[in-house]
C-alpha atoms as a PDB file:
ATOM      1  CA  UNK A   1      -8.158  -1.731  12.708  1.00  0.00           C
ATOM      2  CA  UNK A   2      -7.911   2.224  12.499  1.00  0.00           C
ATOM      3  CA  UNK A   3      -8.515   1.497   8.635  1.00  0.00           C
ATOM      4  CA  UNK A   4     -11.873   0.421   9.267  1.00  0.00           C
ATOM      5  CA  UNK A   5     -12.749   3.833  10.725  1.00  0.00           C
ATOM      6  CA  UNK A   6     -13.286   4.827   6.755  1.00  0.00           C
ATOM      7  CA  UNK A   7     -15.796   1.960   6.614  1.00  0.00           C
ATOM      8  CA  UNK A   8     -19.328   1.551   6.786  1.00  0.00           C
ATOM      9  CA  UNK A   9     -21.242  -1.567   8.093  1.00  0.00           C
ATOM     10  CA  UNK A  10     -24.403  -1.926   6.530  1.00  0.00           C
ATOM     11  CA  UNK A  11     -27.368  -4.455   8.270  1.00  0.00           C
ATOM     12  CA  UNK A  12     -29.753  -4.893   5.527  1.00  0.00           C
ATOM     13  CA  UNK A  13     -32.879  -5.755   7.135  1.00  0.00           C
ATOM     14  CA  UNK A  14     -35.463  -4.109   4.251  1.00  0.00           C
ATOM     15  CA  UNK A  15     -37.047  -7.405   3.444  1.00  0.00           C
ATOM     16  CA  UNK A  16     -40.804  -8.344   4.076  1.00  0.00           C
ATOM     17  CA  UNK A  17     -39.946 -11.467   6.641  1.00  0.00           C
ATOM     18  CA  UNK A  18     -42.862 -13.179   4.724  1.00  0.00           C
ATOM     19  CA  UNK A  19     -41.949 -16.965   5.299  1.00  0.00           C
ATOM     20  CA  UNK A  20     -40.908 -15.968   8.746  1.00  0.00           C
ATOM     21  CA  UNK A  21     -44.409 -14.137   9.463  1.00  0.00           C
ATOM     22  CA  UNK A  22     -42.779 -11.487  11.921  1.00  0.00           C
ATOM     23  CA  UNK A  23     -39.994  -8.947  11.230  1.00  0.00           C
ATOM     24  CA  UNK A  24     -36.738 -10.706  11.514  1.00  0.00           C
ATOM     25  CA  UNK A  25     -34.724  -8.122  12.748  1.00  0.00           C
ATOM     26  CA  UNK A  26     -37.117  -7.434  15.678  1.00  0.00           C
ATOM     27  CA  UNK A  27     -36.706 -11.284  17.380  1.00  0.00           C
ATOM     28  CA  UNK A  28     -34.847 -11.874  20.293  1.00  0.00           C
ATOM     29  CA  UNK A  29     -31.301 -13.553  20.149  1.00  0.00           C
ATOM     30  CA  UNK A  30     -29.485 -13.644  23.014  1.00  0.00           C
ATOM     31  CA  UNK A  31     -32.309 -11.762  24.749  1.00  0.00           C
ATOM     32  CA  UNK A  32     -31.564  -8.617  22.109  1.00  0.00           C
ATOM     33  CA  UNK A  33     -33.457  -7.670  19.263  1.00  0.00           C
ATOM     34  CA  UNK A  34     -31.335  -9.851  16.120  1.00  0.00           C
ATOM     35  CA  UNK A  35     -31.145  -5.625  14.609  1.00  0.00           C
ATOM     36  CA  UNK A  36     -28.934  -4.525  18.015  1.00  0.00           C
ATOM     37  CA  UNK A  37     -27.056  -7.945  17.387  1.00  0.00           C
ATOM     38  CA  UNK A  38     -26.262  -7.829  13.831  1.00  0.00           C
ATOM     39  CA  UNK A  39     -25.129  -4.211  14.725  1.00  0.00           C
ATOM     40  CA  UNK A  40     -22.855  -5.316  17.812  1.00  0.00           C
ATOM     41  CA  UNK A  41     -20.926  -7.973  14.932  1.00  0.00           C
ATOM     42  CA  UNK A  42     -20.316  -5.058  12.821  1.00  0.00           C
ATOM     43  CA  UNK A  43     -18.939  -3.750  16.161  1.00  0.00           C
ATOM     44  CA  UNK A  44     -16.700  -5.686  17.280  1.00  0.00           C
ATOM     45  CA  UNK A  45     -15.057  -6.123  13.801  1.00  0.00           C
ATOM     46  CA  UNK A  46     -14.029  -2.500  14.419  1.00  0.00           C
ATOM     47  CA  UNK A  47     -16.534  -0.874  12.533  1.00  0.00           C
ATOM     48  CA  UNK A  48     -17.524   2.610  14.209  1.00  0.00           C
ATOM     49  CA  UNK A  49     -20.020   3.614  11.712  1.00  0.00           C
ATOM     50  CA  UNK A  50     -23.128   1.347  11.217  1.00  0.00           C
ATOM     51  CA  UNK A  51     -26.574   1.902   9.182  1.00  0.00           C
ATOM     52  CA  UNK A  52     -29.459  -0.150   9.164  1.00  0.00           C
ATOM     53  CA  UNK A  53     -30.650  -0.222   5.705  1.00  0.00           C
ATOM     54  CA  UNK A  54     -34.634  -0.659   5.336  1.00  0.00           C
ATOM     55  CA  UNK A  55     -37.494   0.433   8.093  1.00  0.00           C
ATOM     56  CA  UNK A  56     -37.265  -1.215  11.692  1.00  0.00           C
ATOM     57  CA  UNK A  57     -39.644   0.417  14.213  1.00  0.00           C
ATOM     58  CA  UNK A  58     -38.075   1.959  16.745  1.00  0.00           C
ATOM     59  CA  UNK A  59     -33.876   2.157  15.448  1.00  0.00           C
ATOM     60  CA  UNK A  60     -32.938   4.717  12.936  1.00  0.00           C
ATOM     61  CA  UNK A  61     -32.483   3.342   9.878  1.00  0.00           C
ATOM     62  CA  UNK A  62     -31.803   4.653   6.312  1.00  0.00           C
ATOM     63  CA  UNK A  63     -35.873   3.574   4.882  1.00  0.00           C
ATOM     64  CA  UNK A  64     -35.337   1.821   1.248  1.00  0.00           C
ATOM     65  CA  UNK A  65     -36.296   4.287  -1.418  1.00  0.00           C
ATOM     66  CA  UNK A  66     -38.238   1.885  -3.246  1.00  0.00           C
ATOM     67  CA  UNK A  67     -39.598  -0.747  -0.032  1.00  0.00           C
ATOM     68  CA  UNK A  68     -39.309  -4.306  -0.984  1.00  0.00           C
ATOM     69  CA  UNK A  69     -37.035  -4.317  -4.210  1.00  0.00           C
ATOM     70  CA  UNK A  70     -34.659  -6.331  -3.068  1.00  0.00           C
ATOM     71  CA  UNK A  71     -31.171  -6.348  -1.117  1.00  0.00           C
ATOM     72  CA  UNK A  72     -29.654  -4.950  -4.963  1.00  0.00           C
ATOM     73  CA  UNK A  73     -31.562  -1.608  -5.004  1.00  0.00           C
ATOM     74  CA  UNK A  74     -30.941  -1.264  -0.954  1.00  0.00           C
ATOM     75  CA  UNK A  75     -26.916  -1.544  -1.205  1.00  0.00           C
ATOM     76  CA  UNK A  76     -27.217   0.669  -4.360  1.00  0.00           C
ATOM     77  CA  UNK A  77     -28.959   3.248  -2.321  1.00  0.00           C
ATOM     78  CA  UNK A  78     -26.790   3.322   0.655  1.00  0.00           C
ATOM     79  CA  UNK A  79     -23.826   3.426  -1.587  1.00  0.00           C
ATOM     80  CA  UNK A  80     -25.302   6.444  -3.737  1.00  0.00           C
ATOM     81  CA  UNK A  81     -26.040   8.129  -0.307  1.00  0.00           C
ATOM     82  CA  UNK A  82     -22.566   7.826   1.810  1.00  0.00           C
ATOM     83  CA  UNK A  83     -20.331   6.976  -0.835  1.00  0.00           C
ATOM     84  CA  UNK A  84     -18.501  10.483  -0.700  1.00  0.00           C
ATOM     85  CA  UNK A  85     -17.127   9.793   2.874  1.00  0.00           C
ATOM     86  CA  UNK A  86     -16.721   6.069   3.307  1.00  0.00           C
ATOM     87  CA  UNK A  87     -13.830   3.787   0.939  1.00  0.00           C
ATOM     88  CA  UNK A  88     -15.576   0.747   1.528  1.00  0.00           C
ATOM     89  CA  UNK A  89     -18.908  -0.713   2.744  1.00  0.00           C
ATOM     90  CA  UNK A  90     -19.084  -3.896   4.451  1.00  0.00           C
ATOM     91  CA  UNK A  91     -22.895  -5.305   4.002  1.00  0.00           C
ATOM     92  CA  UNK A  92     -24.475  -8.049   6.178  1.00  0.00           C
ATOM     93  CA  UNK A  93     -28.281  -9.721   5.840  1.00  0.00           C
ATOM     94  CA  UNK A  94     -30.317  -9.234   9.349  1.00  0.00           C
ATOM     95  CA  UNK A  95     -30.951 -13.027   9.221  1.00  0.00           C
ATOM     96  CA  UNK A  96     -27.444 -14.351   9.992  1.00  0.00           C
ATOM     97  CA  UNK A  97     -27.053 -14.286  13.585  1.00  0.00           C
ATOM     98  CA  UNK A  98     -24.475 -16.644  13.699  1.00  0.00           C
ATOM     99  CA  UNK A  99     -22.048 -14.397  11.738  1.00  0.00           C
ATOM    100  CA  UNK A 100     -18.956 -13.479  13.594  1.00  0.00           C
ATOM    101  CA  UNK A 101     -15.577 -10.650  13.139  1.00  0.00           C
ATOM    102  CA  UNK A 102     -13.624 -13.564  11.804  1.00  0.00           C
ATOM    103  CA  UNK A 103     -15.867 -14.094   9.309  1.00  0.00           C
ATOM    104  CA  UNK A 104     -15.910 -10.673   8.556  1.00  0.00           C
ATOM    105  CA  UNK A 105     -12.103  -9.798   8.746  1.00  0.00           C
ATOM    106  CA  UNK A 106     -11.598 -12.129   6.303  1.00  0.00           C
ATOM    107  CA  UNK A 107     -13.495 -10.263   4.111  1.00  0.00           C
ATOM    108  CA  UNK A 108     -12.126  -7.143   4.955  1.00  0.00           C
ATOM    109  CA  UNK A 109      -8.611  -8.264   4.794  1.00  0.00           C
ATOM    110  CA  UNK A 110      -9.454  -7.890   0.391  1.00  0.00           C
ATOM    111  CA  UNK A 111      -9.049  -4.242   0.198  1.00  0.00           C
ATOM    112  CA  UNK A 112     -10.980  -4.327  -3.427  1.00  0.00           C
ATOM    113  CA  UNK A 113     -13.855  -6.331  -1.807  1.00  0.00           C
ATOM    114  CA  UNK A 114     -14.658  -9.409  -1.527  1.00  0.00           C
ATOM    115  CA  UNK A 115     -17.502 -12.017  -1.268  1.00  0.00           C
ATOM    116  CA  UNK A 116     -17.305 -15.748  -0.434  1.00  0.00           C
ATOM    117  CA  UNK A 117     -17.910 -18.845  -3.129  1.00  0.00           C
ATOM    118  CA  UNK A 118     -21.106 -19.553  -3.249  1.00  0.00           C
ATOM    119  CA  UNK A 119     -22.782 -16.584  -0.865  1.00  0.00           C
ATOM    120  CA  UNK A 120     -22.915 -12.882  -2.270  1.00  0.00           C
ATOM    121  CA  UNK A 121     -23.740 -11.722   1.333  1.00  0.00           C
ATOM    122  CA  UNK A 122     -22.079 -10.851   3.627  1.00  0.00           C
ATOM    123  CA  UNK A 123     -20.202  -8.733   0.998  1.00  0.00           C
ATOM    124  CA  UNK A 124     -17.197  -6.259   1.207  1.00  0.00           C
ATOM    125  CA  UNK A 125     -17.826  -3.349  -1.488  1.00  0.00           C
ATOM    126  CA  UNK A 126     -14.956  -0.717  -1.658  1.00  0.00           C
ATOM    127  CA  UNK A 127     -14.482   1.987  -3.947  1.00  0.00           C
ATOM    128  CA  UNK A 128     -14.813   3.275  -6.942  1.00  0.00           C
ATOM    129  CA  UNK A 129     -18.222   2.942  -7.142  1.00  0.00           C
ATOM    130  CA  UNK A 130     -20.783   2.585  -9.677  1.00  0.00           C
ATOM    131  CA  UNK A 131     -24.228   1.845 -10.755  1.00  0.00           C
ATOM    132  CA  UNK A 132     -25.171  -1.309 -12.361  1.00  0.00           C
ATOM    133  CA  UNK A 133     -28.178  -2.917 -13.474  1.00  0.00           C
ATOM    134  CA  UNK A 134     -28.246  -5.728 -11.441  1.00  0.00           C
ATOM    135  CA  UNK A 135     -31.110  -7.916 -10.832  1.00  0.00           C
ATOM    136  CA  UNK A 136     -29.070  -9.921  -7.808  1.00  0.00           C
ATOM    137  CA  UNK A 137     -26.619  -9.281  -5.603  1.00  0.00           C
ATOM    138  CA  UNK A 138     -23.839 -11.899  -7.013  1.00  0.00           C
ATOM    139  CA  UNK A 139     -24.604 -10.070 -10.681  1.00  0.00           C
ATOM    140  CA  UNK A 140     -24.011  -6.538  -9.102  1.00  0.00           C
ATOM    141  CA  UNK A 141     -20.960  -8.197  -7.295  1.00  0.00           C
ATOM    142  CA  UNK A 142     -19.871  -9.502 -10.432  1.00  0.00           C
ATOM    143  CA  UNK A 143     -20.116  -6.385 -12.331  1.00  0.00           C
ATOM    144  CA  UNK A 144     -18.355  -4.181  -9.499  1.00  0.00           C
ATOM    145  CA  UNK A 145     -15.643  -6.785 -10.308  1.00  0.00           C
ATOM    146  CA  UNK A 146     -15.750  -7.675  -6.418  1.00  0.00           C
ATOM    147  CA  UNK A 147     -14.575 -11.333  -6.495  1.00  0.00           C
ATOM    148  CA  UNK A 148     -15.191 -14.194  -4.444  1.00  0.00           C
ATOM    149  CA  UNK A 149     -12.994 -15.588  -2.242  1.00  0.00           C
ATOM    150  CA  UNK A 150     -13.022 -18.978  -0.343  1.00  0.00           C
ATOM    151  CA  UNK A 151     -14.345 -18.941   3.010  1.00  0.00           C
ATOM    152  CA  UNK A 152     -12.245 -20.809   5.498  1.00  0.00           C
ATOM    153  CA  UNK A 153     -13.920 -24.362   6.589  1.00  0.00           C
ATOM    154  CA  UNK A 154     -13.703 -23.889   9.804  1.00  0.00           C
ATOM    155  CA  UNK A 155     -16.416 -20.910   9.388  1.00  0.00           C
ATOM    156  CA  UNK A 156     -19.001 -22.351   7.321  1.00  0.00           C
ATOM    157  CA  UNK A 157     -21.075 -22.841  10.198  1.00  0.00           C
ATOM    158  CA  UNK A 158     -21.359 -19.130  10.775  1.00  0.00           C
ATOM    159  CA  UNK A 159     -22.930 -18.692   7.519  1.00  0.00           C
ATOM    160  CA  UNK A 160     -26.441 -19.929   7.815  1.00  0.00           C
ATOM    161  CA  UNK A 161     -29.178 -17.390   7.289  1.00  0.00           C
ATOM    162  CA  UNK A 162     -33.015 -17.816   8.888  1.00  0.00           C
ATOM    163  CA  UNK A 163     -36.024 -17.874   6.686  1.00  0.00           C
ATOM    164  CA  UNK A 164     -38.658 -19.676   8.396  1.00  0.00           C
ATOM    165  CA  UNK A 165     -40.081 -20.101  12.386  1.00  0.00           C
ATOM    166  CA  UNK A 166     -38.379 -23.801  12.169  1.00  0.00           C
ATOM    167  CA  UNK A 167     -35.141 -22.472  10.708  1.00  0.00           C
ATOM    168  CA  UNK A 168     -34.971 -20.253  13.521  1.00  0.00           C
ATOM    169  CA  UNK A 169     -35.692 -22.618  16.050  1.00  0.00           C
ATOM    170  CA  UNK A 170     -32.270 -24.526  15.105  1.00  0.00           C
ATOM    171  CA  UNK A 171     -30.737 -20.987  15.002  1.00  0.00           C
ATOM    172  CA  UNK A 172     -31.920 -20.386  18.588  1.00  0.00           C
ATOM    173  CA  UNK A 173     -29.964 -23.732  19.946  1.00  0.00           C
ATOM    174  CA  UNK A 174     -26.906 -22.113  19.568  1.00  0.00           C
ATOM    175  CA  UNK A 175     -28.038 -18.879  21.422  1.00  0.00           C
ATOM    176  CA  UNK A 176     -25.814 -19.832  24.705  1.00  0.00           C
END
């Protein structure tokens, strides 16, 4: 794990929480704000350094540059503003409480990065670095040359993302 000192883990939590009505990362999971939860994954997958990309009253967070473009133009900002100091950056959505340091090491175990089949996020992104025009995250992926990689079966579960109140209702049944 003291290789993961050089990397960052990124929460991305910039997004409008439209269908869900409320801002994701402020809802309670496991009686925590889902933000301080997301953050404790990135934790205990022996990340030391963590940034919440995007505004979330009362954390510090790195605000978007441009609010509300997208998850593309958030990585693309972190990245332009750490990249000198961290090898790799290790990016998770806010909305995936169910996301766990196996998933994670998996993806960290590709030291040129690595995504899973059919998911660009989470997403592993290690240097070099560069900018791309991108208009979604599995293009930028792609043209990064960060592959995908097969996530294991047994951790497709810990993959599903909340959008809606009734897709977090189902979320919250596996809070305990």
């Amino acid at each position: 794990m003291w290789a993961r000192r050089n990397i960052a883990g990124v929460v991305l939590a910039g997004g409008k929480s439209s269908r869900m009505g409320t801002n994701k990362a402020l809802l309670s999971y496991k009686q925590t704000p889902l933000i301080e939860h997301m953050q404790q994954i990135l934790k205990d997958t022996g990340i030391d350094r963590v940034i919440i990309s995007g505004q979330v009253d009362g954390y510090e967070s790195f605000p978007d540059k441009t609010p509300f473009q997208g998850p593309v133009k958030a990585i693309e900002d972190i990245i332009e503003e750490n990249e000198d100091a961290i090898k790799g950056f290790l990016f998770i959505p806010v909305d995936m409480p169910l996301l766990n340091s196996d998933v994670l090491d998996v993806l960290l175990s590709y030291p040129e990065g690595a995504y899973f089949n059919e998911r660009p996020l989470p997403a592993y992104i290690s240097a070099p670095y560069c900018k791309t025009n991108a208009h979604s995250v599995r293009q930028m992926l792609d043209q990064l040359n960060i592959k995908p990689v097969k996530i294991p079966e047994s951790l497709i579960p810990c993959m599903e993302n909340v959008n809606t109140p009734e897709e977090w209702r189902e979320i919250k049944k596996h809070e305990y």
